[in-house]
Each structure stands twice: as structure tokens, then as C-alpha cells.
PDB file of N, CA and C in Angstrom:
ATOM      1  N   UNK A   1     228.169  30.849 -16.598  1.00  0.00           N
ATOM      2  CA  UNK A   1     228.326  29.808 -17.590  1.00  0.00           C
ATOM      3  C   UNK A   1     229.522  28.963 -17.190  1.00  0.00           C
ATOM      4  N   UNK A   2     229.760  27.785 -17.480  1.00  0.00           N
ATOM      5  CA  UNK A   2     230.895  26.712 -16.915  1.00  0.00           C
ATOM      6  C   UNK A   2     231.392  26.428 -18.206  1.00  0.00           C
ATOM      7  N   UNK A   3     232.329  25.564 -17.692  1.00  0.00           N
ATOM      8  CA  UNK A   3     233.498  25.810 -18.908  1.00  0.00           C
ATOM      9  C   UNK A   3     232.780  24.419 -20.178  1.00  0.00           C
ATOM     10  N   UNK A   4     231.977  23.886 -19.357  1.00  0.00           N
ATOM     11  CA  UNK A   4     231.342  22.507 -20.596  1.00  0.00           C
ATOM     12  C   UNK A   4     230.535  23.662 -21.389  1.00  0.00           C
ATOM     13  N   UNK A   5     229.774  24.529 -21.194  1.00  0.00           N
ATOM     14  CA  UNK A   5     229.398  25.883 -21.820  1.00  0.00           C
ATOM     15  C   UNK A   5     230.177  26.336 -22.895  1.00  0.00           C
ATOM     16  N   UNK A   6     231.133  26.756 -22.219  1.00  0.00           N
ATOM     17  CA  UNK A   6     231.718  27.872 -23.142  1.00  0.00           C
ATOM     18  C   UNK A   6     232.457  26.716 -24.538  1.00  0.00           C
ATOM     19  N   UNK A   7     232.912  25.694 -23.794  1.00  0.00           N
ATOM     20  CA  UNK A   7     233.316  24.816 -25.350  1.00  0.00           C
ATOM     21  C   UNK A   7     232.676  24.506 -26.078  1.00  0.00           C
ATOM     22  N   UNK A   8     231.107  24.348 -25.890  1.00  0.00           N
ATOM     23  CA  UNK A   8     230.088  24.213 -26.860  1.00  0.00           C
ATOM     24  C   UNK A   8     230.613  25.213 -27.674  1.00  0.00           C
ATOM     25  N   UNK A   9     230.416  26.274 -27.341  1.00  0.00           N
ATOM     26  CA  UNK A   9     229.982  27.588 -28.087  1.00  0.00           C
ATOM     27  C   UNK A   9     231.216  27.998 -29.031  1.00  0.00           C
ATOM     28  N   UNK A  10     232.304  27.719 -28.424  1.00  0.00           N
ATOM     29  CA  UNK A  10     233.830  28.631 -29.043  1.00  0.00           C
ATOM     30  C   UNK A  10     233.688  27.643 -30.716  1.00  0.00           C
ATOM     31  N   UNK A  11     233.988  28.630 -31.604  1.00  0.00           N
ATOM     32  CA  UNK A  11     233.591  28.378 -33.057  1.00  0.00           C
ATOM     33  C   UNK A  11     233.500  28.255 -33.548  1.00  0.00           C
ATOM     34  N   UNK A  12     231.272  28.552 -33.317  1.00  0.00           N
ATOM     35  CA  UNK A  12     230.547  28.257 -33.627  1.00  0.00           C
ATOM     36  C   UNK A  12     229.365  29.885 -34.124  1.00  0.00           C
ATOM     37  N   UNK A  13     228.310  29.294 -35.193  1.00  0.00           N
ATOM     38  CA  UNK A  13     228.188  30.636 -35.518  1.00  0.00           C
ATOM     39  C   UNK A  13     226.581  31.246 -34.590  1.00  0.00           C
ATOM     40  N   UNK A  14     226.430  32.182 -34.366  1.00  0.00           N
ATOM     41  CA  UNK A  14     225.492  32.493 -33.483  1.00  0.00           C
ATOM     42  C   UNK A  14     224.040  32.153 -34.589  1.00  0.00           C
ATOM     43  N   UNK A  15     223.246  31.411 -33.702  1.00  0.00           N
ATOM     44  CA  UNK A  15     221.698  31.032 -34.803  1.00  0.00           C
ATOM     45  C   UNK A  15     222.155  30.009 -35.336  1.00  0.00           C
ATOM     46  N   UNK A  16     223.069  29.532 -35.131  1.00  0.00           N
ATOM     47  CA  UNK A  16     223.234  27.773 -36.204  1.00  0.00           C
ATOM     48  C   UNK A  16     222.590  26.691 -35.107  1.00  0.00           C
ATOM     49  N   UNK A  17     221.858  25.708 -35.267  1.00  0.00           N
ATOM     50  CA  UNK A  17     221.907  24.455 -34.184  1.00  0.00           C
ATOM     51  C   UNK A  17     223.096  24.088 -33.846  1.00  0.00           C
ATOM     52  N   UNK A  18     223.515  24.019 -33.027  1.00  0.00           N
ATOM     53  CA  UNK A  18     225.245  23.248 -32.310  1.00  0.00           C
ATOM     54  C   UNK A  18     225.071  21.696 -33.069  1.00  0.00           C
ATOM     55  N   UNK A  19     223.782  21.104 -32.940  1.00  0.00           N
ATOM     56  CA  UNK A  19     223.979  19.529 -33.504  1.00  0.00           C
ATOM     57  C   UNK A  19     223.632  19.678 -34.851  1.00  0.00           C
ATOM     58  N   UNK A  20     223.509  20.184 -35.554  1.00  0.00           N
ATOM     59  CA  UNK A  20     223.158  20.463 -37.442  1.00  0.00           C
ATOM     60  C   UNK A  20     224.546  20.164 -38.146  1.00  0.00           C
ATOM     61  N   UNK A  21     224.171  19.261 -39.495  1.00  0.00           N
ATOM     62  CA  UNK A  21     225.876  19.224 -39.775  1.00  0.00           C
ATOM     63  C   UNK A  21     226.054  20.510 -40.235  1.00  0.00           C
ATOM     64  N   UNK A  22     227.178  20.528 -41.026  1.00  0.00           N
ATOM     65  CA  UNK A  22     227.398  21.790 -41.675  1.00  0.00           C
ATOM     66  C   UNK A  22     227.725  23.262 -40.677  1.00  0.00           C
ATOM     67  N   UNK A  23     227.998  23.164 -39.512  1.00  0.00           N
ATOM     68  CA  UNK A  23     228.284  24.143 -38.690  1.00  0.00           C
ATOM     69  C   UNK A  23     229.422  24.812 -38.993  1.00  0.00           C
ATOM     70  N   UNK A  24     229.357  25.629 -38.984  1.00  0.00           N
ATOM     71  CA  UNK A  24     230.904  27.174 -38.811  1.00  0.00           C
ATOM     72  C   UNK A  24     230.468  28.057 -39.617  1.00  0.00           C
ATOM     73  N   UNK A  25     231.290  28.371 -40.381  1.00  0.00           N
ATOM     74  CA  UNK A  25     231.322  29.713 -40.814  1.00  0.00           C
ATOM     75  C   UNK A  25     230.977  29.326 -42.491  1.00  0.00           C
ATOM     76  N   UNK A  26     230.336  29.966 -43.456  1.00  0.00           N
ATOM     77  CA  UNK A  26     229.981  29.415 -44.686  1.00  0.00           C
ATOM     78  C   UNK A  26     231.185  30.906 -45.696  1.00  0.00           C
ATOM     79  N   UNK A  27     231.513  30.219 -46.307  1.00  0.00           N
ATOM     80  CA  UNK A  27     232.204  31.139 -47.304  1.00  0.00           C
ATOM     81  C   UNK A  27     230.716  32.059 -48.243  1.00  0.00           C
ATOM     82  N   UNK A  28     231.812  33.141 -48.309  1.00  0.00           N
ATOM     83  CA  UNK A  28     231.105  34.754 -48.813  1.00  0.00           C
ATOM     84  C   UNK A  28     230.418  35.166 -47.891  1.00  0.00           C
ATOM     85  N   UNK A  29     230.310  34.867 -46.745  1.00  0.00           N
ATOM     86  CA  UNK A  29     229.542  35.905 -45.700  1.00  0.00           C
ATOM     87  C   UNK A  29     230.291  36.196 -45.109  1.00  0.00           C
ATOM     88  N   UNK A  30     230.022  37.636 -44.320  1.00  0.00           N
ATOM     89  CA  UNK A  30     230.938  38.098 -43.591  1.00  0.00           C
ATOM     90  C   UNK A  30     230.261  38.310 -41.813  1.00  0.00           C
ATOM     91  N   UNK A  31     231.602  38.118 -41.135  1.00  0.00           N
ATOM     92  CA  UNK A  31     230.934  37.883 -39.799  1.00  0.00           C
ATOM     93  C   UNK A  31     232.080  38.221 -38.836  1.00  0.00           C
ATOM     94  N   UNK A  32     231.500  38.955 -37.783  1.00  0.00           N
ATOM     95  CA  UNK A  32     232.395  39.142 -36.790  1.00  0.00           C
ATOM     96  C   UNK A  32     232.364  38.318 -35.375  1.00  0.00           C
ATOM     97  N   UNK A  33     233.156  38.788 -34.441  1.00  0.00           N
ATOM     98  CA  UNK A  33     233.710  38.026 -33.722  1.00  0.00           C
ATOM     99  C   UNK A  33     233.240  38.053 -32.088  1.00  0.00           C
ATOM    100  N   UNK A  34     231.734  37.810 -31.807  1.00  0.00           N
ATOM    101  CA  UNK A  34     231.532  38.107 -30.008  1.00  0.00           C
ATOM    102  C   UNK A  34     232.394  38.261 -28.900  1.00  0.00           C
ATOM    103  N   UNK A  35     232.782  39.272 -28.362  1.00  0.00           N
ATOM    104  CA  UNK A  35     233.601  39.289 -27.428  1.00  0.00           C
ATOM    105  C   UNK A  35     233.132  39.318 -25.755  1.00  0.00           C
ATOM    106  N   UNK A  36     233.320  38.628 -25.544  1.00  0.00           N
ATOM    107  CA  UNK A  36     232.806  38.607 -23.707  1.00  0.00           C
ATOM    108  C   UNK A  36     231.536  38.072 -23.316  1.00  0.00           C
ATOM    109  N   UNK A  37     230.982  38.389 -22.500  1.00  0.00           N
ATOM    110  CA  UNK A  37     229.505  37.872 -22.110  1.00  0.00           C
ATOM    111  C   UNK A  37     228.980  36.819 -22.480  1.00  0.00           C
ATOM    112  N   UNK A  38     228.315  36.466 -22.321  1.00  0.00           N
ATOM    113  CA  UNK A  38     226.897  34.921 -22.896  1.00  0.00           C
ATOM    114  C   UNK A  38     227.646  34.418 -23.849  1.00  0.00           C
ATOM    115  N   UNK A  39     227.432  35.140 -25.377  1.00  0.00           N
ATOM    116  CA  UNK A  39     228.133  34.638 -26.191  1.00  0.00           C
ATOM    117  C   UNK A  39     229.752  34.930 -27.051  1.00  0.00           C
ATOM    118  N   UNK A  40     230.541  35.077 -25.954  1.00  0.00           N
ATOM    119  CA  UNK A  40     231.575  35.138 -25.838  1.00  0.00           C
ATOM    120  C   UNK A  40     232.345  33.697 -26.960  1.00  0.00           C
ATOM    121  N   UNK A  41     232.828  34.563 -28.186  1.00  0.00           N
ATOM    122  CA  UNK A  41     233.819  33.347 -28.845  1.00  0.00           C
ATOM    123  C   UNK A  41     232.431  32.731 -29.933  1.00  0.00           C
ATOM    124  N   UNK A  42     231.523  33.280 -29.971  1.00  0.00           N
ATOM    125  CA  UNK A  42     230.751  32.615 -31.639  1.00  0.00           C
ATOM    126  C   UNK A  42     230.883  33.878 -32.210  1.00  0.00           C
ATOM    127  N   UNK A  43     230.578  33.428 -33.558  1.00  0.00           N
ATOM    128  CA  UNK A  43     230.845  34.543 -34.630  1.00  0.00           C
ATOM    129  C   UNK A  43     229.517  34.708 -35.229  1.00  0.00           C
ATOM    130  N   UNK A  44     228.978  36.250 -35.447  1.00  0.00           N
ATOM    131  CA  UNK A  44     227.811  36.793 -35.813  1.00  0.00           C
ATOM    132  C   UNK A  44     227.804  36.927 -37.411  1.00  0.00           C
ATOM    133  N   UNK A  45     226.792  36.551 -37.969  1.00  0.00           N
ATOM    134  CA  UNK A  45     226.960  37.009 -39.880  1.00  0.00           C
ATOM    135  C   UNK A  45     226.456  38.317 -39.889  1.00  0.00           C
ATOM    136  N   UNK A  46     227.128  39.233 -40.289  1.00  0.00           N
ATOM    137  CA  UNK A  46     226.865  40.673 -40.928  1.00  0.00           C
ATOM    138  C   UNK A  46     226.513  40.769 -42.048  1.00  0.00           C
ATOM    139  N   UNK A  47     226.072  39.591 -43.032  1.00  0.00           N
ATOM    140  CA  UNK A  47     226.502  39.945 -44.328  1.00  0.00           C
ATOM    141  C   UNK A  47     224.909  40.741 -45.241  1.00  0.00           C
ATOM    142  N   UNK A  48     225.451  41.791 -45.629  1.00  0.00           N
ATOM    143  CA  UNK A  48     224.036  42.323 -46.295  1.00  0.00           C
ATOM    144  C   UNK A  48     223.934  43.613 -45.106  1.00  0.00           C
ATOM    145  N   UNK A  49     224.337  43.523 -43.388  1.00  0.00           N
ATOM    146  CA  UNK A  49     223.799  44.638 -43.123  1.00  0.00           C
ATOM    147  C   UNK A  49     224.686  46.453 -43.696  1.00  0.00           C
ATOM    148  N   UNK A  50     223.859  47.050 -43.599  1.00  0.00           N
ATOM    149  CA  UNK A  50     224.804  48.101 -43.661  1.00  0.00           C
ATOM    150  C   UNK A  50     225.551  49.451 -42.662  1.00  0.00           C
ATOM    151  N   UNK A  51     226.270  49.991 -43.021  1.00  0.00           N
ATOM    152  CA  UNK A  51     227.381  50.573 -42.370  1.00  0.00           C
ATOM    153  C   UNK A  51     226.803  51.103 -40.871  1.00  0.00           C
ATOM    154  N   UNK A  52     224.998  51.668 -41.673  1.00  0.00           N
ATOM    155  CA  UNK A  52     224.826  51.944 -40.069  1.00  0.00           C
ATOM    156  C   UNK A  52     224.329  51.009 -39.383  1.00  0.00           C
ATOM    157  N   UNK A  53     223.759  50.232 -39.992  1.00  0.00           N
ATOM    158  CA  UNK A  53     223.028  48.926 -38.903  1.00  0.00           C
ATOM    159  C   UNK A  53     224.471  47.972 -38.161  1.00  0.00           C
ATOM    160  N   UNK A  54     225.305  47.750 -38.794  1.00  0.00           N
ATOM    161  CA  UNK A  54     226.779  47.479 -38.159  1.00  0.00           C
ATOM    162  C   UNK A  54     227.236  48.393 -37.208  1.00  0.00           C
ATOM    163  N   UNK A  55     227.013  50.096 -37.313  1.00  0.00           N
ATOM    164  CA  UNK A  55     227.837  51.037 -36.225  1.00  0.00           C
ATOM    165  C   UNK A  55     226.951  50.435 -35.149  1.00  0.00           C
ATOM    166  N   UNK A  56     225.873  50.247 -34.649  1.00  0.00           N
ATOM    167  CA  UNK A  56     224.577  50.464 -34.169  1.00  0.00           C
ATOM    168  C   UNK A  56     224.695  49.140 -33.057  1.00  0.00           C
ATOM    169  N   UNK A  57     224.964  48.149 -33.646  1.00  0.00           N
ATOM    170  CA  UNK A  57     225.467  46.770 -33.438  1.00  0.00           C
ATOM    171  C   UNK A  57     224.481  45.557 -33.166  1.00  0.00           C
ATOM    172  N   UNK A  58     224.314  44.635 -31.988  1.00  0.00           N
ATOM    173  CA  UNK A  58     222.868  44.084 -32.091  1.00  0.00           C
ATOM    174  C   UNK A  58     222.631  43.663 -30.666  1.00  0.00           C
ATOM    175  N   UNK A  59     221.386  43.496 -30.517  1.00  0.00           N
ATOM    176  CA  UNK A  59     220.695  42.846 -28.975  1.00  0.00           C
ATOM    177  C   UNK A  59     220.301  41.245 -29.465  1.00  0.00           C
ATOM    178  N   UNK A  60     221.300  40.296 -29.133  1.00  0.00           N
ATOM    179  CA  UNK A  60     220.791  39.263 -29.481  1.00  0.00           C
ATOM    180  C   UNK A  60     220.534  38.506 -28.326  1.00  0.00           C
ATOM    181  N   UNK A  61     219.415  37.351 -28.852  1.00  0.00           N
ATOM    182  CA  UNK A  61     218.312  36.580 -27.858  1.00  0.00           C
ATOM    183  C   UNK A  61     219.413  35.855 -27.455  1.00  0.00           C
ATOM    184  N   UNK A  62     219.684  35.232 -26.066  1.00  0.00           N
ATOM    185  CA  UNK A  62     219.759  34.120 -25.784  1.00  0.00           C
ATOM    186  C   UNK A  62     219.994  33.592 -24.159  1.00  0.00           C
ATOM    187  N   UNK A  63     219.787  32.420 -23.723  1.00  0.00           N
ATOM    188  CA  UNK A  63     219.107  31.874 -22.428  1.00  0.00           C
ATOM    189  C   UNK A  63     220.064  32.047 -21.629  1.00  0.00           C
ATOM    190  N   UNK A  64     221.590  32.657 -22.265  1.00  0.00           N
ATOM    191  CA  UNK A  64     222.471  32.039 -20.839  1.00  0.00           C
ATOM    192  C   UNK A  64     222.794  34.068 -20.345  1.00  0.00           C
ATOM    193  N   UNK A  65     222.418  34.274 -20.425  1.00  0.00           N
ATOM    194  CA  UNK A  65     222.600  36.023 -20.083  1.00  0.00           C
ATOM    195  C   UNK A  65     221.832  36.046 -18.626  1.00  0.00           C
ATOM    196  N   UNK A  66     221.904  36.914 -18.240  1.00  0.00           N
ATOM    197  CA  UNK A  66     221.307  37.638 -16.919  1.00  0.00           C
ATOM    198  C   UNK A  66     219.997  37.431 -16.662  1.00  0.00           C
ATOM    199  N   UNK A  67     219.222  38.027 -17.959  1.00  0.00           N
ATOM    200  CA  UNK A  67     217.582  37.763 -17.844  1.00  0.00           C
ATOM    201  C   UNK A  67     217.387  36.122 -18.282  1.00  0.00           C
ATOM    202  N   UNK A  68     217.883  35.153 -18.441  1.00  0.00           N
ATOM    203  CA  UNK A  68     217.399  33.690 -18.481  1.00  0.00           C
ATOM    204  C   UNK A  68     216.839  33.933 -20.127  1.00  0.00           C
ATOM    205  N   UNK A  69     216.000  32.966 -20.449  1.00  0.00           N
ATOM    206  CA  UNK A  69     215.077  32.834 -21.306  1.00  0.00           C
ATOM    207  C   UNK A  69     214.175  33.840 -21.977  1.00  0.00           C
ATOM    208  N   UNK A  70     214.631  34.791 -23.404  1.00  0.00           N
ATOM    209  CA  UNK A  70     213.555  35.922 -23.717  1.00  0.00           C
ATOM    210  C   UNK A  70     214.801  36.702 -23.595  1.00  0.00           C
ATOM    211  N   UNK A  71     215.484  36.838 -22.360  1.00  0.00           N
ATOM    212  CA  UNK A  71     216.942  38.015 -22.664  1.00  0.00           C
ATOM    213  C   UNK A  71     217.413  38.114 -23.867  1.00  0.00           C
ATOM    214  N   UNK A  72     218.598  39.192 -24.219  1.00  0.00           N
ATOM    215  CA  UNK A  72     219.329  39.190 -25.103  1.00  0.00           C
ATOM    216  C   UNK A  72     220.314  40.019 -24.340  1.00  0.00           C
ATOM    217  N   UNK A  73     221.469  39.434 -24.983  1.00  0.00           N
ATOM    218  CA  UNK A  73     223.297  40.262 -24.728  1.00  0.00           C
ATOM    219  C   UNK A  73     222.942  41.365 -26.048  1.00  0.00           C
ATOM    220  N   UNK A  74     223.391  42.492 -25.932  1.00  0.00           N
ATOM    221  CA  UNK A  74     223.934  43.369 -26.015  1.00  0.00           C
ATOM    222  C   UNK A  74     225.434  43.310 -26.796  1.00  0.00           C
ATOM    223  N   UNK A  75     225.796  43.632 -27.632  1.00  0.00           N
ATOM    224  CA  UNK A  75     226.879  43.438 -28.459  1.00  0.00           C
ATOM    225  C   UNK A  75     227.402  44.566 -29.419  1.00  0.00           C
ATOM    226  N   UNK A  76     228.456  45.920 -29.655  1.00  0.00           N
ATOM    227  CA  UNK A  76     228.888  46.936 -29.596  1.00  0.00           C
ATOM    228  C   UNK A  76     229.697  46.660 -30.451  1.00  0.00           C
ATOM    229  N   UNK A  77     230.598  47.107 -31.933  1.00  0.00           N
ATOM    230  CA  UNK A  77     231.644  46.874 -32.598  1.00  0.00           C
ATOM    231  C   UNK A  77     232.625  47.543 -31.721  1.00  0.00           C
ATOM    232  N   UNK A  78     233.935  46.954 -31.654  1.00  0.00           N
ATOM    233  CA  UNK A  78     234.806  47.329 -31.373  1.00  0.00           C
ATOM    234  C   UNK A  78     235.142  48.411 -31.866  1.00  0.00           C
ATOM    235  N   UNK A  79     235.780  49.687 -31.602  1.00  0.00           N
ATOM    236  CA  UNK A  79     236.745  50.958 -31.904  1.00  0.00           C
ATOM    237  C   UNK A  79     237.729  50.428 -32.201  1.00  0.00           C
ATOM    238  N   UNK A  80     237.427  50.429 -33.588  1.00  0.00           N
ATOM    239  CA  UNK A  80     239.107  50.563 -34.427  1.00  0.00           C
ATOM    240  C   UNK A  80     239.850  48.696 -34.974  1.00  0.00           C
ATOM    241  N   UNK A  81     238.404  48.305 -34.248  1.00  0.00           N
ATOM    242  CA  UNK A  81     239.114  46.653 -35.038  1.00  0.00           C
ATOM    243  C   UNK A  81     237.364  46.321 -35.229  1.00  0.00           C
ATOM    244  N   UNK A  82     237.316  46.214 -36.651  1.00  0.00           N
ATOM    245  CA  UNK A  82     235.993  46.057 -37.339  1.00  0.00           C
ATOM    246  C   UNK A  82     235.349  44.688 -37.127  1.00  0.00           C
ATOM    247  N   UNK A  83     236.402  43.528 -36.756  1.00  0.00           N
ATOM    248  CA  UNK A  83     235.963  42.057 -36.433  1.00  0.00           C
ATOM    249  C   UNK A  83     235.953  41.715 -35.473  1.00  0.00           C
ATOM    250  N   UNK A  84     235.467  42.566 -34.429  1.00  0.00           N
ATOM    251  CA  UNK A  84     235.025  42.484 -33.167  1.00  0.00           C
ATOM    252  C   UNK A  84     234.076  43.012 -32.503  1.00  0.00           C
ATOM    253  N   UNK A  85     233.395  42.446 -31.738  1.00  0.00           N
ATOM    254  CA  UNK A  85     231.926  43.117 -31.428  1.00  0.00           C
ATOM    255  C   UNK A  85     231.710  42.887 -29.882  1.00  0.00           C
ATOM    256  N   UNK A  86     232.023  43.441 -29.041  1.00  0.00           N
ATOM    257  CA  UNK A  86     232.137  43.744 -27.576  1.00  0.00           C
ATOM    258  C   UNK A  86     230.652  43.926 -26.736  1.00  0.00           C
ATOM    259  N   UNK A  87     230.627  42.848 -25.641  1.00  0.00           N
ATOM    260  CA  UNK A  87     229.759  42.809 -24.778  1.00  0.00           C
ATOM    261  C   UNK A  87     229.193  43.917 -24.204  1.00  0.00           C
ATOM    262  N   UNK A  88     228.265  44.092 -23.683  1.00  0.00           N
ATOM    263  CA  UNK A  88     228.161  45.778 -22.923  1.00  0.00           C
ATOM    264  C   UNK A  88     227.055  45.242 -22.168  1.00  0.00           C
ATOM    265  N   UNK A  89     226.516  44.305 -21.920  1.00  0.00           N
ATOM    266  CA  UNK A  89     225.478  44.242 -21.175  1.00  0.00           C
ATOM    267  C   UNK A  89     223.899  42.762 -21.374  1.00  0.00           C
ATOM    268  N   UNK A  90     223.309  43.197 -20.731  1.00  0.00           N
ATOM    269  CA  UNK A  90     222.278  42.182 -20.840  1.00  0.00           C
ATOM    270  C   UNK A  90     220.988  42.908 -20.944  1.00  0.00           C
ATOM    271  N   UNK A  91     219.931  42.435 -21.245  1.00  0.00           N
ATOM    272  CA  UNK A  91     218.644  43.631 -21.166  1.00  0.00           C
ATOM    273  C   UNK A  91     217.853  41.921 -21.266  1.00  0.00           C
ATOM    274  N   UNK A  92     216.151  42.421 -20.658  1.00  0.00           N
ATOM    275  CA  UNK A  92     215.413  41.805 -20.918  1.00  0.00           C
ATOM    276  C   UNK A  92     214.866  41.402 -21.793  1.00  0.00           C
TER     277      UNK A  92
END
């Protein structure tokens, strides 16, 4: 990814259109913080999941990962800091 990339993305919330008004973060939801990989620096909404679907974490879709188009990053809560959610990989 190049750096005209990554400034799109830095935050912004993961699943929003980049050109939609109303972009960032919406008050009363709660959302953590992508760390590393593809989507490195947008913030994910958690709000509604629960404790275990949060331990568990998520495989989310998107084009700029390893597998292209149909991939998803891989994304892990951090140990011990709850607003962070750590890269681990790419899968098809």
C-alpha cells in the first residue's frame, strides 16, 4: 500500500464510503482501533457484539491485503488494551 493509501484510510471507519458525508466515528457506538496490515489506522464498530464475539475478533473483507479482491485481514484484540485490534494475517 503507498502512502496516498494509507491517508485515505487513517480516521476513517471500516464499511463507511470514504466519499459519503457524514464519515468518522458516530456517537454511542463503540469501536476499536485496526492496528497494522491493510487496514491499519480505521476504526471497527463493536457495538452490540459480545464479550465472546469481541475475544474471537474478525476476518474482514478487503482489496488491499495479500489475496487482492474477496480477501480479508485478519484482526486479533490486543492483550491487555481493549481498543486495539492487531493484524495477524491475510486469508483468502
Amino acid at each position: 500500500m503507498d502512502s496516498d493509501d494509507e491517508q485515505l484510510l487513517r480516521g476513517r471507519v471500516y464499511g463507511q464510503d470514504p466519499g459519503a458525508p457524514g464519515q468518522g466515528p458516530r456517537p454511542g457506538q463503540a469501536y476499536v482501533e485496526l492496528v497494522g496490515g491493510p487496514l491499519d489506522g480505521l476504526l471497527f464498530d463493536i457495538t452490540g457484539w459480545t464479550e465472546a464475539e469481541i475475544a474471537t475478533g474478525a476476518a474482514l473483507m478487503t482489496e488491499l491485503g495479500q489475496f487482492g479482491t474477496g480477501g480479508r485481514a485478519l484482526y486479533d484484540p490486543r492483550s491487555g488494551d481493549p481498543g486495539r485490534w492487531d493484524w495477524s494475517g491475510d486469508t483468502p
